[in-house]
Protein backbone atom coordinates (compact mmCIF):
# COMPACT_ATOMS: atom_id res chain seq x y z
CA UNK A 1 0.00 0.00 0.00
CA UNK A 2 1.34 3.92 -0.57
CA UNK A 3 0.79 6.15 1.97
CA UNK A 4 0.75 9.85 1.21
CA UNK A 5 2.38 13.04 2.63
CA UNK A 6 1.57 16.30 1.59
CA UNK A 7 1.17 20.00 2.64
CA UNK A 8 -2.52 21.48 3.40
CA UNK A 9 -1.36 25.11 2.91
CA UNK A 10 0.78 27.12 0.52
CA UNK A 11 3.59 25.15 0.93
CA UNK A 12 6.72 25.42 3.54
CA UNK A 13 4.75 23.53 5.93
CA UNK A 14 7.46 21.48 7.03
CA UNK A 15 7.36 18.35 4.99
CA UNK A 16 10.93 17.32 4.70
CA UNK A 17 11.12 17.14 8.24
CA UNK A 18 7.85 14.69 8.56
CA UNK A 19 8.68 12.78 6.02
CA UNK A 20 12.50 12.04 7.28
CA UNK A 21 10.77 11.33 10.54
CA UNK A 22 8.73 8.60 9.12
CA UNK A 23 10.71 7.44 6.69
CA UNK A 24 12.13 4.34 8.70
CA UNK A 25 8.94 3.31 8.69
CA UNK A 26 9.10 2.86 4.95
CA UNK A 27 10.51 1.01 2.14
CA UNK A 28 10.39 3.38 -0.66
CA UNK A 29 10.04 7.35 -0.23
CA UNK A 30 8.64 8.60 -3.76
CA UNK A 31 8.31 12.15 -5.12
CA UNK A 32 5.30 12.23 -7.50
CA UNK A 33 5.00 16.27 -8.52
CA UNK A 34 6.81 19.33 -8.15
CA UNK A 35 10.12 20.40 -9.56
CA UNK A 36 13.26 22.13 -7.62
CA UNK A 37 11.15 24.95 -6.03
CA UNK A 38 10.33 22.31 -3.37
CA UNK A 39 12.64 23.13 -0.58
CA UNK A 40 12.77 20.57 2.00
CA UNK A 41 14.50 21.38 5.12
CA UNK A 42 16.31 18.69 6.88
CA UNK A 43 18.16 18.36 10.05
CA UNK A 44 20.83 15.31 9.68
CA UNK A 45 23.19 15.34 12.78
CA UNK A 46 23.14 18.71 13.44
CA UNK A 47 23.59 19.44 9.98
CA UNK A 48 21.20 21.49 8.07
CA UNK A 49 19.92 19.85 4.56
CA UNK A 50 18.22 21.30 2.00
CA UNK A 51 16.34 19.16 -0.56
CA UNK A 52 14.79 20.13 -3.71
CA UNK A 53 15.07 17.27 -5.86
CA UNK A 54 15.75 13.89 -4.02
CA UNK A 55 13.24 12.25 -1.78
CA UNK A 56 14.00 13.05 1.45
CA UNK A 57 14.45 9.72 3.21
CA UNK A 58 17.45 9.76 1.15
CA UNK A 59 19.39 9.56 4.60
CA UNK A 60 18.07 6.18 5.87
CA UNK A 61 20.50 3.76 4.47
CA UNK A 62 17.53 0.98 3.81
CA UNK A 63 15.32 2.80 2.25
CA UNK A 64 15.11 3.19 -1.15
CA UNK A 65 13.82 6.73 -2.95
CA UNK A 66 12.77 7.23 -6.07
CA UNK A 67 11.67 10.50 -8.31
CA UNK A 68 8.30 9.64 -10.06
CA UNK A 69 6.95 10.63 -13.79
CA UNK A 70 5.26 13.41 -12.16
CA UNK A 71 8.44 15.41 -11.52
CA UNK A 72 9.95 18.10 -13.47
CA UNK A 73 13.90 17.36 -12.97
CA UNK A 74 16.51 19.77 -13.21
CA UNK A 75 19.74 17.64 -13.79
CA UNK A 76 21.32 20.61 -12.82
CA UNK A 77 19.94 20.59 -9.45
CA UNK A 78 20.23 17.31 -9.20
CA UNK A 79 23.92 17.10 -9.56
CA UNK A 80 24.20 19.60 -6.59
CA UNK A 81 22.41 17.69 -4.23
CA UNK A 82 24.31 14.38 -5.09
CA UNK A 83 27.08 16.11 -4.20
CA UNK A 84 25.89 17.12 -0.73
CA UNK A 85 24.09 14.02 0.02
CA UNK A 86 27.67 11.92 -0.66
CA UNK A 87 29.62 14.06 1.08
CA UNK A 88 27.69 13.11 3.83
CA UNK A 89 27.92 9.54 3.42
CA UNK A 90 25.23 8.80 1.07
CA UNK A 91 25.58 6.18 -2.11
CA UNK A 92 23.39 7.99 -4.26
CA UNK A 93 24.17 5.21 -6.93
CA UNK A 94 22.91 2.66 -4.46
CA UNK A 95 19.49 3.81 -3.42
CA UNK A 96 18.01 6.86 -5.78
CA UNK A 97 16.03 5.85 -8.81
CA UNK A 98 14.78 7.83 -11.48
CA UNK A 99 11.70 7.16 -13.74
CA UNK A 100 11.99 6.90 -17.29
CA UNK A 101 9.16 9.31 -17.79
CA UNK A 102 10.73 12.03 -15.59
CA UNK A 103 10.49 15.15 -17.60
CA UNK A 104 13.33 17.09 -17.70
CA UNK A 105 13.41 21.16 -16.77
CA UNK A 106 16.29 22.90 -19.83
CA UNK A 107 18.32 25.50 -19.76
CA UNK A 108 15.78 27.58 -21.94
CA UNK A 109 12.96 26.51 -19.43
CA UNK A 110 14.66 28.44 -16.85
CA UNK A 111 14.91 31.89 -19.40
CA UNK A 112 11.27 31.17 -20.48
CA UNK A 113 10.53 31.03 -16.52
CA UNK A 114 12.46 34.45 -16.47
CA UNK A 115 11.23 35.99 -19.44
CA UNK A 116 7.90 35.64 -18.80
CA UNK A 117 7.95 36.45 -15.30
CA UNK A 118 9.65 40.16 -16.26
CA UNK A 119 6.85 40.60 -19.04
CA UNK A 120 3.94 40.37 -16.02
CA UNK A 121 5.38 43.74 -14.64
CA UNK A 122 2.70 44.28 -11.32
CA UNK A 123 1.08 41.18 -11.95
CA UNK A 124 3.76 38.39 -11.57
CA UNK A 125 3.33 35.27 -9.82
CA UNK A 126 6.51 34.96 -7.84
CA UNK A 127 7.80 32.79 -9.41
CA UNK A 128 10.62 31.22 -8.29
CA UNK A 129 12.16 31.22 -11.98
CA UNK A 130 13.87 27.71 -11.87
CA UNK A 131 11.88 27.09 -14.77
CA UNK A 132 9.26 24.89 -14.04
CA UNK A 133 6.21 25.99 -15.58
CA UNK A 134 7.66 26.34 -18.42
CA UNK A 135 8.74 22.44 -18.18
CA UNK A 136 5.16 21.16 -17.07
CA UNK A 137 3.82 23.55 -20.14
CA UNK A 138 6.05 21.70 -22.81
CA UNK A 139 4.76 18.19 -20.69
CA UNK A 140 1.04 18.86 -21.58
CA UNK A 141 2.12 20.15 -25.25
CA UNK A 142 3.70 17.24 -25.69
CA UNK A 143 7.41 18.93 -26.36
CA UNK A 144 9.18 17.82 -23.29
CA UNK A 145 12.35 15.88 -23.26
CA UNK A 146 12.10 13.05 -20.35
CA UNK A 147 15.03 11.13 -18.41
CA UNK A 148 14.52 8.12 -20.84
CA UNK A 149 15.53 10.41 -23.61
CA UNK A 150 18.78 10.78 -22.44
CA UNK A 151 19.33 7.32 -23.32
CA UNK A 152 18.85 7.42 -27.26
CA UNK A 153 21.79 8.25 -29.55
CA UNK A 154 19.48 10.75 -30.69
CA UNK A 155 18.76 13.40 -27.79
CA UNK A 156 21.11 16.08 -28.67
CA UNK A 157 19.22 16.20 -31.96
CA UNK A 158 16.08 16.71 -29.72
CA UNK A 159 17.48 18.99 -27.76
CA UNK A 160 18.73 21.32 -30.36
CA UNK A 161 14.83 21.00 -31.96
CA UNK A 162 13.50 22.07 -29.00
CA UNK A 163 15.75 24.65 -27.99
CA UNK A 164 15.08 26.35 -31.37
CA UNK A 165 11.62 26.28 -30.62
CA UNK A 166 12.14 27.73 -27.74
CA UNK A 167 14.55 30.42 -28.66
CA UNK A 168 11.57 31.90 -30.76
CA UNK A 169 9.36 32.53 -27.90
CA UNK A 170 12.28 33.93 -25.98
CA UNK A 171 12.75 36.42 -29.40
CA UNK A 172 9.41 37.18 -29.02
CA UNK A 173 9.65 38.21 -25.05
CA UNK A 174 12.71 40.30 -26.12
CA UNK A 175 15.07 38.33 -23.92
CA UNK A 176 18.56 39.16 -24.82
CA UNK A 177 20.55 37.63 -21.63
CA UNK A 178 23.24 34.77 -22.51
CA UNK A 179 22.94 31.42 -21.76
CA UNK A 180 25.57 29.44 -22.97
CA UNK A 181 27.22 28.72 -19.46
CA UNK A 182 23.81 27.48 -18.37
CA UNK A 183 23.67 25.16 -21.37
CA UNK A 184 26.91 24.06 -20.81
CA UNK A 185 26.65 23.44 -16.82
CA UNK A 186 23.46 21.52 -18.05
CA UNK A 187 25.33 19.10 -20.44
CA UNK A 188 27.68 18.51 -17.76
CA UNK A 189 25.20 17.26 -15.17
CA UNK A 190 23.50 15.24 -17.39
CA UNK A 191 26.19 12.91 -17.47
CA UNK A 192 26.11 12.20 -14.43
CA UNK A 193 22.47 12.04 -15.09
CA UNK A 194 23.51 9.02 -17.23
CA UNK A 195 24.92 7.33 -14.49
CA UNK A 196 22.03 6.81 -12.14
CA UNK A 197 19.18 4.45 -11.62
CA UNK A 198 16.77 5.34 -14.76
CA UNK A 199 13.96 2.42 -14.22
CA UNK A 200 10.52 2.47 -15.78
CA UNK A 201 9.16 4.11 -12.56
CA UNK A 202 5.11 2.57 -12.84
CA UNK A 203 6.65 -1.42 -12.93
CA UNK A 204 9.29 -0.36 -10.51
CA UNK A 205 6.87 0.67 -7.89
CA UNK A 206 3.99 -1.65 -8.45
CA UNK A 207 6.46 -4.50 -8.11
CA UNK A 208 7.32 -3.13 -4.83
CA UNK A 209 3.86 -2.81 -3.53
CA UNK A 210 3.21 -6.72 -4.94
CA UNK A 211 5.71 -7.65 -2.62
CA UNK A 212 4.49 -6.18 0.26
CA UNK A 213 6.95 -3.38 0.50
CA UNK A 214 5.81 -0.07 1.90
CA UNK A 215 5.30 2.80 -0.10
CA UNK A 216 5.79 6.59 1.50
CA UNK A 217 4.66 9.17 -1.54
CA UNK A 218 6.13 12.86 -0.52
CA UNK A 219 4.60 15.54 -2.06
CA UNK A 220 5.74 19.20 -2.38
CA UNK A 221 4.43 22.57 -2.47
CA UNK A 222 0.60 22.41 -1.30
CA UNK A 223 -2.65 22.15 -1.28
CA UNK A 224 -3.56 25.60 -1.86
CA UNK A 225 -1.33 25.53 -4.98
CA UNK A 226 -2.13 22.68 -6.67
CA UNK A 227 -3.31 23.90 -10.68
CA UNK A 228 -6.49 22.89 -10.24
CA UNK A 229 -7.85 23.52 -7.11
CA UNK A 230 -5.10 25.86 -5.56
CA UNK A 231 -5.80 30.18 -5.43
CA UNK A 232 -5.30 29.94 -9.02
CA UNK A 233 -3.52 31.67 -11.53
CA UNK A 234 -1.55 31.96 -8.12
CA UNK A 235 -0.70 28.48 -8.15
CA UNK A 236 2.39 25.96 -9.20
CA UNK A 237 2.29 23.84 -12.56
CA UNK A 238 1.15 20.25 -11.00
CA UNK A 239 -1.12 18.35 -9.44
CA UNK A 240 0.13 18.59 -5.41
CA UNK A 241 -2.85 16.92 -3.76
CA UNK A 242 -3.15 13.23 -2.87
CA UNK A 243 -4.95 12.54 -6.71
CA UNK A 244 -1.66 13.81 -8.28
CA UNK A 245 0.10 10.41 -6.52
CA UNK A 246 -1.44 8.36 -9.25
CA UNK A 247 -0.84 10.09 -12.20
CA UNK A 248 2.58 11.23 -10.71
CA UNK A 249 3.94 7.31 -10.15
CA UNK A 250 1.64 5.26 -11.60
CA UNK A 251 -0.43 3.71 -9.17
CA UNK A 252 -4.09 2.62 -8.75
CA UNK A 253 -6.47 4.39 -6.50
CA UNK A 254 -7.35 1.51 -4.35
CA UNK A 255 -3.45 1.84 -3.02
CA UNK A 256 -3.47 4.71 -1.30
CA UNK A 257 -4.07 4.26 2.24
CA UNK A 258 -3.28 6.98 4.74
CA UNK A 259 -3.21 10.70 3.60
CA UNK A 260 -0.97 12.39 6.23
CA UNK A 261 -1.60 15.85 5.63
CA UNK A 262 0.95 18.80 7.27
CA UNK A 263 -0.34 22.04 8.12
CA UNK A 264 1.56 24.99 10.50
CA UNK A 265 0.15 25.88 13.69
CA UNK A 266 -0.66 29.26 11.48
CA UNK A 267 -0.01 29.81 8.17
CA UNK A 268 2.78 31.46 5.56
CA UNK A 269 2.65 32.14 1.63
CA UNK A 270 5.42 33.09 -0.22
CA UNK A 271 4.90 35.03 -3.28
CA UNK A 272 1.69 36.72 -4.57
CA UNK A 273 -1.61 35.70 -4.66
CA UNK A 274 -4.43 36.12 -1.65
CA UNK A 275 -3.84 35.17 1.82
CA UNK A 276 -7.03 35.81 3.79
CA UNK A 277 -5.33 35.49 7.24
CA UNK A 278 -2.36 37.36 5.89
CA UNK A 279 -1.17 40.14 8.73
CA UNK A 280 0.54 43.21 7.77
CA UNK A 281 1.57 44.70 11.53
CA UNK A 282 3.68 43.60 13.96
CA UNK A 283 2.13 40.25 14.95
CA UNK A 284 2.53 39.12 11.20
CA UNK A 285 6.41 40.49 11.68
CA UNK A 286 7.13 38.55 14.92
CA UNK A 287 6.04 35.18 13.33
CA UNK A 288 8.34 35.71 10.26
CA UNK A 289 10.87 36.35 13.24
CA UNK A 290 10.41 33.43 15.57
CA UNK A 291 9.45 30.97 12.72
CA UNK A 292 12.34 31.97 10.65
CA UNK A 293 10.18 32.59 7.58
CA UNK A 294 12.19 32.64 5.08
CA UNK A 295 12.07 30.03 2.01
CA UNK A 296 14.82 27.90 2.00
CA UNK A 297 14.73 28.00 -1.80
CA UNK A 298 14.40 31.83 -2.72
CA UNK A 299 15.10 33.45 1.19
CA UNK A 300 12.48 35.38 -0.01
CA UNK A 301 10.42 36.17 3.63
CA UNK A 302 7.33 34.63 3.59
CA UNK A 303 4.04 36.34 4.62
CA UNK A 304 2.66 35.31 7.84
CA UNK A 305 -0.55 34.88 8.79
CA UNK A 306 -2.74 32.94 11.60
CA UNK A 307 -4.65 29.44 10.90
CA UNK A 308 -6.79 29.33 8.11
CA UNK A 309 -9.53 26.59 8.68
CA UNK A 310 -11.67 27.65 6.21
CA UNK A 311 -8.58 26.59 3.41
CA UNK A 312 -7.83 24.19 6.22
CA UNK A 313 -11.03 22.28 5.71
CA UNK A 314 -11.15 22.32 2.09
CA UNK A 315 -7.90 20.81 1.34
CA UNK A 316 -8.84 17.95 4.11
CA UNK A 317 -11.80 17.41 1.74
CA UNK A 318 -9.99 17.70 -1.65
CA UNK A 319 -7.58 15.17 0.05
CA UNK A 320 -9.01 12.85 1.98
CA UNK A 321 -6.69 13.54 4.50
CA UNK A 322 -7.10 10.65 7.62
CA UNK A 323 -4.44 12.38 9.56
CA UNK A 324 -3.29 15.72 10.41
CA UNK A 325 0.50 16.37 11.55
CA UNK A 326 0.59 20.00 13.14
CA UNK A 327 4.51 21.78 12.31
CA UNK A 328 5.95 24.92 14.13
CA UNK A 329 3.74 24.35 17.23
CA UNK A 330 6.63 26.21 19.28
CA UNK A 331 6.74 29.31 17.27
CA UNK A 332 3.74 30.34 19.23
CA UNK A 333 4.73 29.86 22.88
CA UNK A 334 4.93 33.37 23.28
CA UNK A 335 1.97 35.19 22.35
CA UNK A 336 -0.20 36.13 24.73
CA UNK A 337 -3.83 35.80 22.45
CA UNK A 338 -4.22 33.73 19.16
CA UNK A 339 -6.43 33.72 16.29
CA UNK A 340 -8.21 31.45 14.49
CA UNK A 341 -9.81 31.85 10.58
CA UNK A 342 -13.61 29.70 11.03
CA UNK A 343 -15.46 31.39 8.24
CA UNK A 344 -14.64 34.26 5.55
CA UNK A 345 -16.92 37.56 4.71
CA UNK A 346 -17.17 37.11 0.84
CA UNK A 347 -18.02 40.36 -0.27
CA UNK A 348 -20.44 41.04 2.89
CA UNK A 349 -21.84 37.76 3.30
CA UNK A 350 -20.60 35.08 5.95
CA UNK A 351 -19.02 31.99 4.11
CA UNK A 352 -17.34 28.70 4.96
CA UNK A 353 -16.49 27.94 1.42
CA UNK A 354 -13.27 28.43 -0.42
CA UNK A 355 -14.63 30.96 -3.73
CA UNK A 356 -13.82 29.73 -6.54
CA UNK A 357 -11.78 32.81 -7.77
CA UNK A 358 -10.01 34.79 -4.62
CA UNK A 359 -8.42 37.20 -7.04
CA UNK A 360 -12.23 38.55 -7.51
CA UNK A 361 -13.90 39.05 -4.53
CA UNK A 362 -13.14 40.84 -1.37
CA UNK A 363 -12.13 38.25 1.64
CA UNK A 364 -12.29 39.66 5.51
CA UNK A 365 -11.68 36.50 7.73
CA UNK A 366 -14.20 35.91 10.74
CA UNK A 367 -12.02 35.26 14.33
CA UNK A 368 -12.40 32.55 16.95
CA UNK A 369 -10.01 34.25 20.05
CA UNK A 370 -7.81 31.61 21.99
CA UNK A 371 -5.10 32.41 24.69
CA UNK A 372 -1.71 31.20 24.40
CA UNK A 373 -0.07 29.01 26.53
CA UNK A 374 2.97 31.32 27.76
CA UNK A 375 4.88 28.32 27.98
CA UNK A 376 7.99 26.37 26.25
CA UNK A 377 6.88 23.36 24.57
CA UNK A 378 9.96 22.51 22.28
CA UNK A 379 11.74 20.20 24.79
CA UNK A 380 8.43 18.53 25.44
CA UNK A 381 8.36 14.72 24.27
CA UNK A 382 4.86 13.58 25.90
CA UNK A 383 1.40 14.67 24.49
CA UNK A 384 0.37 14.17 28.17
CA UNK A 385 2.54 17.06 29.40
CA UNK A 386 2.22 19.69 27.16
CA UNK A 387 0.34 22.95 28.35
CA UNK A 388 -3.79 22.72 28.46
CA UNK A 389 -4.64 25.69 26.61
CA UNK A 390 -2.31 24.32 23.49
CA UNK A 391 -4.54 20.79 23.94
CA UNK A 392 -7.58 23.11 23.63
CA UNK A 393 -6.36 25.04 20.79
CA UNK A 394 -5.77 21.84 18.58
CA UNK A 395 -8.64 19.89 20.15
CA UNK A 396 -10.62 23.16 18.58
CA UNK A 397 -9.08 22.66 15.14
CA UNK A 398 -9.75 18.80 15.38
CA UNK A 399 -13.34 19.32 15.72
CA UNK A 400 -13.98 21.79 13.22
CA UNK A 401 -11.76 19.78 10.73
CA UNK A 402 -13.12 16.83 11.51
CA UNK A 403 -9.46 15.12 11.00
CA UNK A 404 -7.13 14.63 13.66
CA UNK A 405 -3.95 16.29 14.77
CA UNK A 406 -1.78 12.92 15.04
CA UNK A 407 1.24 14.82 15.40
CA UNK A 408 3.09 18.11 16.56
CA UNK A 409 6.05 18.92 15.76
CA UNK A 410 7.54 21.29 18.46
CA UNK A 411 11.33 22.17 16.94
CA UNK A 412 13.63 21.23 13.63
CA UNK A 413 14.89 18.50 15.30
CA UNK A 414 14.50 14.87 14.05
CA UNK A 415 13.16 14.12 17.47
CA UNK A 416 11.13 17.00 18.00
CA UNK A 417 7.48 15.51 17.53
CA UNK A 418 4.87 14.39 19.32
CA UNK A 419 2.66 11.89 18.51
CA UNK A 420 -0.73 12.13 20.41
CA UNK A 421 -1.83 8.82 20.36
């Protein structure tokens, strides 16, 4: 069976953490969307890891991790984080696979990313220009190059095709800037490309699940992004919610089992787009403090915000989330009163739904009031002893959720979590 983890907000929830914590638990750790925008944050011995492209139970020497169909790969990227991961002891060779149908992000995807980005003036997306729209939008036009490719005699000949094509639009966009030591930085890591595990990802991990092996799927970005459902056009290129898992490795339906979705104990955006809870005074400026908002991608500071359950709810729904593992719980030991999103004003009128189109009607967020606990939590281990006014403010979300919080995380650390049962 594949279990799922995945972020209920806009991203930055904390996932690489989570999913390093229950990776043990696991045979394979899968990626099935997303491209190197995904930052996952990591604490390995001390060490501080940031992953964008491999799985991130890359670190547990039996587990095996493999990047899914649904990716967008940068081999660029890529090489980078091989690098890192075997300077700190890690075969790369020996336990990260690669699917054949892996498509791959070009140098000219990144100046497409770029170009079109500069040409939105006021209204840009933010972007975070590594080129992976671009990369999705040749996937669905049925352009894209894939890891597989890289295996015919023919793929600089495809490569030059494309890149021609692709020089036209970036004519058209008026993009002057030189690439050449991109393109050639890009021909260098895809030998190394060459070198790694490229399987035909759907038979890889179906065999696995025949055999009984257990399947972790990590997601990246979230929810609230996803292309269909997300705050759209504010949104990434893929499919981030638990439905993207089959298209993104392969795999039936009927597999997935739990949906462990991660969610802040408030809530951060990076980038534009609306963010009802979003708070522009001092409150909003001492959570970007104490939570060290800042994306581990971009550094770009996030915006901060309190909990959204109305978004909350919704991406529980689109999800079928079973459990619900609350991140940054210790970020708010010190304020004194906290706030809680249960329903929206949509242009006057009190609502509990997400609108279809943010961008077009004016969002106030209704309050629920809760005092804080005043009270360190992060070198708490037990459930049982952690302050009674933080048990009320999650038993609060629980019920109007109807999902459980399972977990809290309460620090980085790799033992910093709480389970509740």
């Amino acid at each position: 069976m594949v279990d799922v983890i995945l972020g209920l907000q806009w991203g930055d929830e904390g996932k690489g953490k989570i999913v390093d914590y229950f990776a043990p638990r696991y045979d394979i750790i899968a990626r099935f969307q997303g491209g190197p925008n995904a930052g996952h944050t990591l604490y390995v011995n001390g060490s501080k890891v940031v992953l964008h492209q491999i799985p991130s139970g890359v670190f547990h020497e039996h587990t095996t991790n493999l990047i899914g169909n649904g990716v967008v790969l940068d081999p660029v990227t890529l090489r980078r984080e091989c690098e890192i991961v075997k300077n700190m002891g890690v075969d790369v060779k020996k336990n990260l696979f690669i699917s054949q149908r892996t498509n791959l992000i070009l140098p000219t995807h990144r100046a497409l990313d770029k170009a079109s980005e500069l040409s939105k003036g006021e209204g840009k997306i933010g972007s975070t220009l590594k080129g992976i729209g671009p990369a999705y939008m040749d996937k669905t036009g049925r352009n894209g190059l894939r890891v597989g490719d890289l295996l015919d005699k023919n793929f600089t000949t495809q490569y030059i095709k494309l890149r021609l094509k692709h020089q036209k639009m970036l004519d058209s966009y008026g993009f002057q800037e030189d690439i050449s030591a991109w393109e050639e930085e890009f021909f260098e890591a895809v030998e190394l490309l060459r070198e790694l595990n490229i399987v035909n990802g759907e038979y890889f991990i179906n065999d696995a699940i025949s055999k009984g092996k257990k399947v972790l799927a990590e997601g990246a970005q979230g929810s609230m992004l996803d292309i269909d459902f997300g705050t759209f056009p504010f949104v990434t290129s893929s499919n981030t919610i638990s439905a993207g898992v089959c298209n993104g490795l392969g795999v039936a339906p009927q597999k997935i089992k739990e949906v462990l979705g991660v969610t802040k104990a408030y809530c951060t955006r990076v980038g534009g787009g609306p963010f009802p809870t979003e708070l522009h005074d001092a409150t909003g400026e001492e959570l970007r403090k104490i939570g060290n908002e800042f994306g581990a991608t971009t550094g770009r500071p996030r915006r901060c915000g309190w909990i959204d359950l109305v978004a909350l709810k919704f991406a529980c729904m689109i999800n079928g989330v079973t459990q619900i593992i609350m991140t940054k719980s210790d970020v708010l030991d010190t304020f004194e009163e906290l706030q809680v999103c249960t329903s929206y004003n949509v242009n006057g009128e009190k609502s509990e739904v997400v609108p279809f189109q943010m961008t077009r009607v004016k969002i106030e967020p209704n309050w629920e009031s809760f005092p804080g606990w005043n009270t360190p939590v992060s070198e708490i281990k037990d459930f049982s002893v952690l302050p009674q006014k933080m048990k009320e403010y999650v038993s609060f979300i629980n019920g109007y959720l109807g999902v459980d919080v399972q977990y809290i995380s309460n620090g980085p650390g790799r033992d910093q979590i709480i389970s509740v049962q």
